[in-house]
C-alpha atoms as a PDB file:
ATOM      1  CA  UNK A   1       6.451  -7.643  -1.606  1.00  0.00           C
ATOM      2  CA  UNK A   2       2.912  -6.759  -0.454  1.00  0.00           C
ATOM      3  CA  UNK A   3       0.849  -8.340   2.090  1.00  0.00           C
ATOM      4  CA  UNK A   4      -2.254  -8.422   4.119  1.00  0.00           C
ATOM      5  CA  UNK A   5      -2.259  -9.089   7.709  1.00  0.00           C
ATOM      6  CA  UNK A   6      -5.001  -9.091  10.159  1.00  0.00           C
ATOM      7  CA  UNK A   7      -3.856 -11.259  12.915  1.00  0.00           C
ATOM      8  CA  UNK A   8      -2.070 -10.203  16.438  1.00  0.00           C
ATOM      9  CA  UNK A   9       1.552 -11.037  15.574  1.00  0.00           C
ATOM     10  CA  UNK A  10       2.555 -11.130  18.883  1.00  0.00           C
ATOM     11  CA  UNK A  11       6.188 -10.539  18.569  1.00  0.00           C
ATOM     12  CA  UNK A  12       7.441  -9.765  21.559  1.00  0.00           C
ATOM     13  CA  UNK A  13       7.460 -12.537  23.829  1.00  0.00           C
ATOM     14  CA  UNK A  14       8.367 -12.189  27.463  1.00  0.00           C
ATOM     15  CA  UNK A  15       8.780  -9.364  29.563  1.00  0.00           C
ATOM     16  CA  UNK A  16       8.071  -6.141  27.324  1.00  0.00           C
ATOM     17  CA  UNK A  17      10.984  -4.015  26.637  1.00  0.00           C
ATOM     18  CA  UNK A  18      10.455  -0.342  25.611  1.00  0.00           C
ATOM     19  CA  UNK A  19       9.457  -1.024  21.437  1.00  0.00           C
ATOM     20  CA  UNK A  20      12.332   0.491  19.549  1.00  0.00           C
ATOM     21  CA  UNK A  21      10.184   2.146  17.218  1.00  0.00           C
ATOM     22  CA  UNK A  22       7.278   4.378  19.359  1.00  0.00           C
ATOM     23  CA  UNK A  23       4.301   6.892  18.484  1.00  0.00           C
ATOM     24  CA  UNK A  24       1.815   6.627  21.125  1.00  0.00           C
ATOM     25  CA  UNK A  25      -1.339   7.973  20.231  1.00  0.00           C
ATOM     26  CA  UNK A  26      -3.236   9.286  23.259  1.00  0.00           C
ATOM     27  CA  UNK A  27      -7.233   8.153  23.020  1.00  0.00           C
ATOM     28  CA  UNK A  28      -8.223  12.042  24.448  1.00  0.00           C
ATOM     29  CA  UNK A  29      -6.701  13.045  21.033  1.00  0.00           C
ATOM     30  CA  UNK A  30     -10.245  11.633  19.682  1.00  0.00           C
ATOM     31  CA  UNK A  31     -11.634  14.024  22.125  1.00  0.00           C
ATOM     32  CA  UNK A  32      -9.583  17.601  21.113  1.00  0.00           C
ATOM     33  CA  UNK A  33      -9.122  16.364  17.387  1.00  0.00           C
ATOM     34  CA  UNK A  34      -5.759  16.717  15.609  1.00  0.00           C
ATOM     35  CA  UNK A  35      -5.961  20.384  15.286  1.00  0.00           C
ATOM     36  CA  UNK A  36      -7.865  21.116  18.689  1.00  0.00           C
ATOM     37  CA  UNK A  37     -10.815  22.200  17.444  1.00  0.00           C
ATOM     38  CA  UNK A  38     -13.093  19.703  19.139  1.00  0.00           C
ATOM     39  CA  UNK A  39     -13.882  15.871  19.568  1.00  0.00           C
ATOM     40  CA  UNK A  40     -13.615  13.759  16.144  1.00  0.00           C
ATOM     41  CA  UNK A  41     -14.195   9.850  15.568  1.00  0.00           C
ATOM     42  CA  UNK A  42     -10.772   9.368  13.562  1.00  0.00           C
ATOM     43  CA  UNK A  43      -7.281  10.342  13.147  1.00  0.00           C
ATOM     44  CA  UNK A  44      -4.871   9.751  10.696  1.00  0.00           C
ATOM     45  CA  UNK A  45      -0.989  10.175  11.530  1.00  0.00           C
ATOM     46  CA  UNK A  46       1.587   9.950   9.057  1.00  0.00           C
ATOM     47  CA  UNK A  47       4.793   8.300  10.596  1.00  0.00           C
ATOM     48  CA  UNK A  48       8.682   7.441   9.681  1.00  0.00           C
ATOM     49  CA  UNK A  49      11.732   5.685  12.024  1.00  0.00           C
ATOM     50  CA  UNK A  50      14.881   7.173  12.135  1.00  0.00           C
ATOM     51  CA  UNK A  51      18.247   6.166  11.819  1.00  0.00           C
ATOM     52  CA  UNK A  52      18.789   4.911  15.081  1.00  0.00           C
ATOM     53  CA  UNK A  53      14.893   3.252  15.295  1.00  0.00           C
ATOM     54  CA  UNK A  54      15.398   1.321  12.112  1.00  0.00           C
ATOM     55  CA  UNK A  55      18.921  -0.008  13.703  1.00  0.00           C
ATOM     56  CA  UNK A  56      17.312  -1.400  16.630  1.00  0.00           C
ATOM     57  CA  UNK A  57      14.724  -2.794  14.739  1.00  0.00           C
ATOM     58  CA  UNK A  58      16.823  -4.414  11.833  1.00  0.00           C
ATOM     59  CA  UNK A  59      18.622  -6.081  14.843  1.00  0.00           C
ATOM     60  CA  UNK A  60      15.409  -7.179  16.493  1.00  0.00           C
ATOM     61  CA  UNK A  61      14.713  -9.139  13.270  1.00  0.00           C
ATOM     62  CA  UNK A  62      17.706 -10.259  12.531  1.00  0.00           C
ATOM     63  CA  UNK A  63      18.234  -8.321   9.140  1.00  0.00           C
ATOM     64  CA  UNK A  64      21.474  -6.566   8.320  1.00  0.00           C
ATOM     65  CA  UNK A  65      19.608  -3.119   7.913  1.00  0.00           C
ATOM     66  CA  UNK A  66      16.385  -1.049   7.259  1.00  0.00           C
ATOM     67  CA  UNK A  67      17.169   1.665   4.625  1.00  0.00           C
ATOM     68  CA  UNK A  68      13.195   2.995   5.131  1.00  0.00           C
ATOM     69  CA  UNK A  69      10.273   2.905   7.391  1.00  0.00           C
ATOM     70  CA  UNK A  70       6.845   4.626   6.792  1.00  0.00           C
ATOM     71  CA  UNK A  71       3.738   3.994   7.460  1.00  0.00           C
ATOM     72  CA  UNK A  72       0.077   6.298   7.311  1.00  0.00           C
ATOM     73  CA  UNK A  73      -2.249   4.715  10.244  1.00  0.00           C
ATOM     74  CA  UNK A  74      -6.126   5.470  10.438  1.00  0.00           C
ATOM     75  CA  UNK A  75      -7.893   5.297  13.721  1.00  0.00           C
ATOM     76  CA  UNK A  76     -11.732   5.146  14.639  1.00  0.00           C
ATOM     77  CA  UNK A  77     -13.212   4.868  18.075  1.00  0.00           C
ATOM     78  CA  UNK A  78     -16.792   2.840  17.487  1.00  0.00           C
ATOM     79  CA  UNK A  79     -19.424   1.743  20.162  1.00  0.00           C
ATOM     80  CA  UNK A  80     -18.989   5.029  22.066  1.00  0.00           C
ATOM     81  CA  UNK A  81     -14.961   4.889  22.577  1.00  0.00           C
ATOM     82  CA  UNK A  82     -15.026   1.303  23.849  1.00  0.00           C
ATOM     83  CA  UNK A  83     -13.205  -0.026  20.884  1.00  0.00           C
ATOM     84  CA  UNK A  84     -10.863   1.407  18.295  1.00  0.00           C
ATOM     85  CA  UNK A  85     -10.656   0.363  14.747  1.00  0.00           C
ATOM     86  CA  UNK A  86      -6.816   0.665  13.701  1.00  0.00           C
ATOM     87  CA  UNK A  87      -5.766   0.146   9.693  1.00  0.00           C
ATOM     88  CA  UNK A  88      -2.792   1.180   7.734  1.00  0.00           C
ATOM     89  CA  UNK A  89      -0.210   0.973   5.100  1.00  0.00           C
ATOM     90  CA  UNK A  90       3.648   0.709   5.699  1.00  0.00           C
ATOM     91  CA  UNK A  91       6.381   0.442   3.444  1.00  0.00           C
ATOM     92  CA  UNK A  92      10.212  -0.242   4.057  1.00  0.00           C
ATOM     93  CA  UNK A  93      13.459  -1.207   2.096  1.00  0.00           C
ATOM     94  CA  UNK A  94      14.922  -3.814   4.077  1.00  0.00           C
ATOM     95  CA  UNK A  95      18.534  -5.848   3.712  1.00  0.00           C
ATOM     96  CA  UNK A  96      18.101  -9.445   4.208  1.00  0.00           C
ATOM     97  CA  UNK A  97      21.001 -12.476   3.817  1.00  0.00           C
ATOM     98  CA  UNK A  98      20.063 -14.692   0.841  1.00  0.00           C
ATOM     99  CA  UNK A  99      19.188 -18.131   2.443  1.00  0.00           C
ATOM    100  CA  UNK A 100      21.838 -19.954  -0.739  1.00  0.00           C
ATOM    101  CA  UNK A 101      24.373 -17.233  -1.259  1.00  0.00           C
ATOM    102  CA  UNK A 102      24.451 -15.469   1.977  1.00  0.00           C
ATOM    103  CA  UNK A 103      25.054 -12.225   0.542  1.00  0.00           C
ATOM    104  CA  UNK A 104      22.987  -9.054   1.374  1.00  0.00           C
ATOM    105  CA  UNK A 105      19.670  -9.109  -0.587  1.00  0.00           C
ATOM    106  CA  UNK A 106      17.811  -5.299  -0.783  1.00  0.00           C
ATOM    107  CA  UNK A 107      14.088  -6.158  -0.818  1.00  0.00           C
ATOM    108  CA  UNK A 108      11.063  -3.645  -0.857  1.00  0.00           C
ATOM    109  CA  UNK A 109       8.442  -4.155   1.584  1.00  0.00           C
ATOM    110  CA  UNK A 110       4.910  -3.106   1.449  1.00  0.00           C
ATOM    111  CA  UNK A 111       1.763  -4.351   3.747  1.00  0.00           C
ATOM    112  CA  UNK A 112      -1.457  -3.653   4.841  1.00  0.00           C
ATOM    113  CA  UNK A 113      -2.741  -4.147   8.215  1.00  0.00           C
ATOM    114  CA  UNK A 114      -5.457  -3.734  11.018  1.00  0.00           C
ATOM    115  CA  UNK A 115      -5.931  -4.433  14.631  1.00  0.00           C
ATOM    116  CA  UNK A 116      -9.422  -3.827  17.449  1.00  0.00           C
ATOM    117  CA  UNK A 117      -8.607  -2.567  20.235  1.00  0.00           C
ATOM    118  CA  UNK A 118     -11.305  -3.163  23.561  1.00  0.00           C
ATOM    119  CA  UNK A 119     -11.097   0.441  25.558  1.00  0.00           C
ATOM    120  CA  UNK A 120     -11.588  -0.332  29.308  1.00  0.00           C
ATOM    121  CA  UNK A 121     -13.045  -3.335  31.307  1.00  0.00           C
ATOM    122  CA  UNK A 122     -12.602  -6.491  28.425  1.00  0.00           C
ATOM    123  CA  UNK A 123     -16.031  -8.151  28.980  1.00  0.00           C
ATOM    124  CA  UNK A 124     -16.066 -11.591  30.613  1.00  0.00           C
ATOM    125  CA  UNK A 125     -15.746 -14.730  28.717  1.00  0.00           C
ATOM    126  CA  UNK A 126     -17.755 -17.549  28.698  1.00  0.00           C
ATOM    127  CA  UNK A 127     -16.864 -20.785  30.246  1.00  0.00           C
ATOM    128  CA  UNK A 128     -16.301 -22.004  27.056  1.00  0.00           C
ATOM    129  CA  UNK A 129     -15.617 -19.982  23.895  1.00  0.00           C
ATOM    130  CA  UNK A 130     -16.360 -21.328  20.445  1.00  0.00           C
ATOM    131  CA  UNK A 131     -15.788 -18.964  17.688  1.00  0.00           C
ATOM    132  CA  UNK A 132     -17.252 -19.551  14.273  1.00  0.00           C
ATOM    133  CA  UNK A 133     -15.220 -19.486  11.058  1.00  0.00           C
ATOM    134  CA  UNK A 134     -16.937 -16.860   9.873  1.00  0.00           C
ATOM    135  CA  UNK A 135     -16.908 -14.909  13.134  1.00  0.00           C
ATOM    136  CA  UNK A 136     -14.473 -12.177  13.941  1.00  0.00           C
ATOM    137  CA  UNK A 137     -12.112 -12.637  16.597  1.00  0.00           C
ATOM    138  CA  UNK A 138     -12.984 -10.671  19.803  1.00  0.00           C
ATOM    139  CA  UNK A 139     -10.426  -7.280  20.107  1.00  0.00           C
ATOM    140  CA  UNK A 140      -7.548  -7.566  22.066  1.00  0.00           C
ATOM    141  CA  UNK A 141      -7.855  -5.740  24.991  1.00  0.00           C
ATOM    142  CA  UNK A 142      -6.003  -2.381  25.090  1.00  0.00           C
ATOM    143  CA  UNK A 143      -3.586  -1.745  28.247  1.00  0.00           C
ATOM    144  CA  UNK A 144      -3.332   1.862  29.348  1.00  0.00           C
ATOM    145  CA  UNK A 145      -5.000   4.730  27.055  1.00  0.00           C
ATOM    146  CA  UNK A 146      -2.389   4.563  24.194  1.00  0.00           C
ATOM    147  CA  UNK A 147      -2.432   2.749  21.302  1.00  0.00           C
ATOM    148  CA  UNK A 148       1.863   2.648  20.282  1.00  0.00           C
ATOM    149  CA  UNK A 149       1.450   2.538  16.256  1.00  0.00           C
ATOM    150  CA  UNK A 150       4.194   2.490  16.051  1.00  0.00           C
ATOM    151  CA  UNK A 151       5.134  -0.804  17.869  1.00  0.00           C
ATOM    152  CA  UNK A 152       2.423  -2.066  16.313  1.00  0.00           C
ATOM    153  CA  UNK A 153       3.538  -1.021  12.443  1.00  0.00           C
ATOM    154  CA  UNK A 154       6.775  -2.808  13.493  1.00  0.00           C
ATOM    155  CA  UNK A 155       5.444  -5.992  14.191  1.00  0.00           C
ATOM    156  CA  UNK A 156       3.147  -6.058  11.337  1.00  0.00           C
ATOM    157  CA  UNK A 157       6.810  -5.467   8.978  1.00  0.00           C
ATOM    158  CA  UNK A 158       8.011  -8.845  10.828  1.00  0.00           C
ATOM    159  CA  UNK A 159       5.311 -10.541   9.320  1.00  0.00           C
ATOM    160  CA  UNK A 160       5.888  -9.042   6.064  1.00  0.00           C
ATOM    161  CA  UNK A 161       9.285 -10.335   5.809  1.00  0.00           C
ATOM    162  CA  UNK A 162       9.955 -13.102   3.630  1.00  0.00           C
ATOM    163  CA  UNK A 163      11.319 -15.825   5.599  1.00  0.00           C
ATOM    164  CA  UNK A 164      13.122 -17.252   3.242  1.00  0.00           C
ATOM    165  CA  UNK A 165      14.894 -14.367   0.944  1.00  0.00           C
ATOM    166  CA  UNK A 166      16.626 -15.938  -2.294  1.00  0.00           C
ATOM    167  CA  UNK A 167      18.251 -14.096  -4.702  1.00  0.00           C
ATOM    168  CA  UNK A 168      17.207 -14.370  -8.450  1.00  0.00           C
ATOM    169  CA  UNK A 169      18.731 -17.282  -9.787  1.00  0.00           C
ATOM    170  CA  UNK A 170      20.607 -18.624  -6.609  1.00  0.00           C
ATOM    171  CA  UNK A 171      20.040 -22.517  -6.105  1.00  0.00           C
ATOM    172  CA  UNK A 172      21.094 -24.818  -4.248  1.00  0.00           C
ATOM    173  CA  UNK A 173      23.755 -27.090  -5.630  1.00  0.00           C
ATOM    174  CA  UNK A 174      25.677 -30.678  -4.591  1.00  0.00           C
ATOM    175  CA  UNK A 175      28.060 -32.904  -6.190  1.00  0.00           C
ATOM    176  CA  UNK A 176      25.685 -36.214  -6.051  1.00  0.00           C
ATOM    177  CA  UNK A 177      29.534 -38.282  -6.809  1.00  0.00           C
ATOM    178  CA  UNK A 178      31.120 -36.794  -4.538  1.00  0.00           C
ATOM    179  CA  UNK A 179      28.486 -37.444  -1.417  1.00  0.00           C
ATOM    180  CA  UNK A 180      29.950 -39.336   1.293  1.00  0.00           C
ATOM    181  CA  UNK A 181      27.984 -42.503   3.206  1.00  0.00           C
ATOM    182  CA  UNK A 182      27.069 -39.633   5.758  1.00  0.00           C
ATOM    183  CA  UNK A 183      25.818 -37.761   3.829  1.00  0.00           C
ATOM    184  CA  UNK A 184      23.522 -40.156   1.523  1.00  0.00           C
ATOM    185  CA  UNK A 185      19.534 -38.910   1.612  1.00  0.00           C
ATOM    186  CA  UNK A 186      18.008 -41.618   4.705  1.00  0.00           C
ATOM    187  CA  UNK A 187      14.402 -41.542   5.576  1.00  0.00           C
ATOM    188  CA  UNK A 188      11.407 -43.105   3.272  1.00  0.00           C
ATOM    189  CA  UNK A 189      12.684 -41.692   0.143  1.00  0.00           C
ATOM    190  CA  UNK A 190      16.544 -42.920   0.634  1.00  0.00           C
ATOM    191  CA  UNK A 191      15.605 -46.380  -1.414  1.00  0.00           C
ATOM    192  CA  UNK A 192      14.441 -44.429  -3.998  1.00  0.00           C
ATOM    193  CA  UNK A 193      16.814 -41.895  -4.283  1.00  0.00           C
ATOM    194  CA  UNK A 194      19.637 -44.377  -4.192  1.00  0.00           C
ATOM    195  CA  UNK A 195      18.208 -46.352  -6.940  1.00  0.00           C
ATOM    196  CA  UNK A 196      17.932 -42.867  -9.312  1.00  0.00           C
ATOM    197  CA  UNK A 197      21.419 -42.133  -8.845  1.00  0.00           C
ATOM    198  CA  UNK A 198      22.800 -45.435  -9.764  1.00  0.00           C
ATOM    199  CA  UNK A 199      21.135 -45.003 -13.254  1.00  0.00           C
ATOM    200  CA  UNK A 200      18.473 -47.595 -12.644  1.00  0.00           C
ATOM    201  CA  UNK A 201      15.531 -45.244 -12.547  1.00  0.00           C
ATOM    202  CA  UNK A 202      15.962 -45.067 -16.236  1.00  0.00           C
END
């Protein structure tokens, strides 16, 4: 199932627990480079959950498991370290419930993704902000000098989740003789759907 997402998925709401899934990336890395031999302008990490990390996080979502987690994340610093460009690729075999049957449906999932990250001070906004179609949004500003991509992989497999997993070839299916008063279609379309099922609608 691949997908494309560019957007802050904010999926954490509330108070921030500790992410199940973690790997910080220090910005000073960009200054000793990822074998120490001086500053750089990007790093690339390679990283996988384990057993327990995919757990939590197949709880978190609400899916009955996460057989596989990967993901390879690129970062750049730009504009003299005061923003960092962040793009990757994950892939995952998750275990969703089929929304007719209810039964466990394996799924592979595969995404792409990136985020901008303001280093430091975020610059102050105007009174009032209008942002063009074609504009890009403004980076979210980055708290602390980490950036988790880890956390950040996680929420961008949320939003690569079908939300409504069906098996191949499951449908929904009703009795239309057998539905109760109750349980007759109301709203604008009741008339009409009424009329169909006593054989009038030809």
């Amino acid at each position: 199932m691949p997908a494309s997402q560019s957007a802050d998925p904010g999926c954490r709401p509330g108070p921030d627990p500790a992410p199940e899934f973690s790997r910080p990336v220090p910005l000073a890395r960009f200054e000793t480079g990822p074998d120490g031999q001086g500053p750089v302008d990007e790093l690339v990490e390679a990283i996988a959950a384990d057993e327990g990390e995919r757990a939590a996080l197949a709880e978190r979502f609400g899916l009955r498991g996460i057989g596989r987690l990967a993901a390879t994340v690129r970062l750049r610093r730009r504009k003299g370290g005061r923003l960092v460009l962040v793009d990757g690729t994950l892939s995952a075999d998750v275990t969703q419930d089929c929304v007719v049957t209810l039964e466990p449906l394996p799924e592979p999932v595969e995404a792409t993704f990136d985020a901008r990250f303001a280093v430091g001070a975020a610059p102050p906004q105007p009174a009032e902000l209008v942002i063009a179609i074609d504009e890009e949004e403004p980076p979210e500003p980055l708290e602390g000098d980490t950036v988790d991509i880890g956390e950040l992989t996680a929420q961008y497999l949320s939003l690569a989740l079908d939300p409504y997993p069906r098996a191949p070839g499951a449908r929904f299916e009703y009795d239309e003789d057998d539905m109760s008063p109750a349980a007759q279609p109301t709203g604008p379309f009741s008339a009409l759907a009424r009329f169909r099922q006593t054989g009038n609608g030809g």
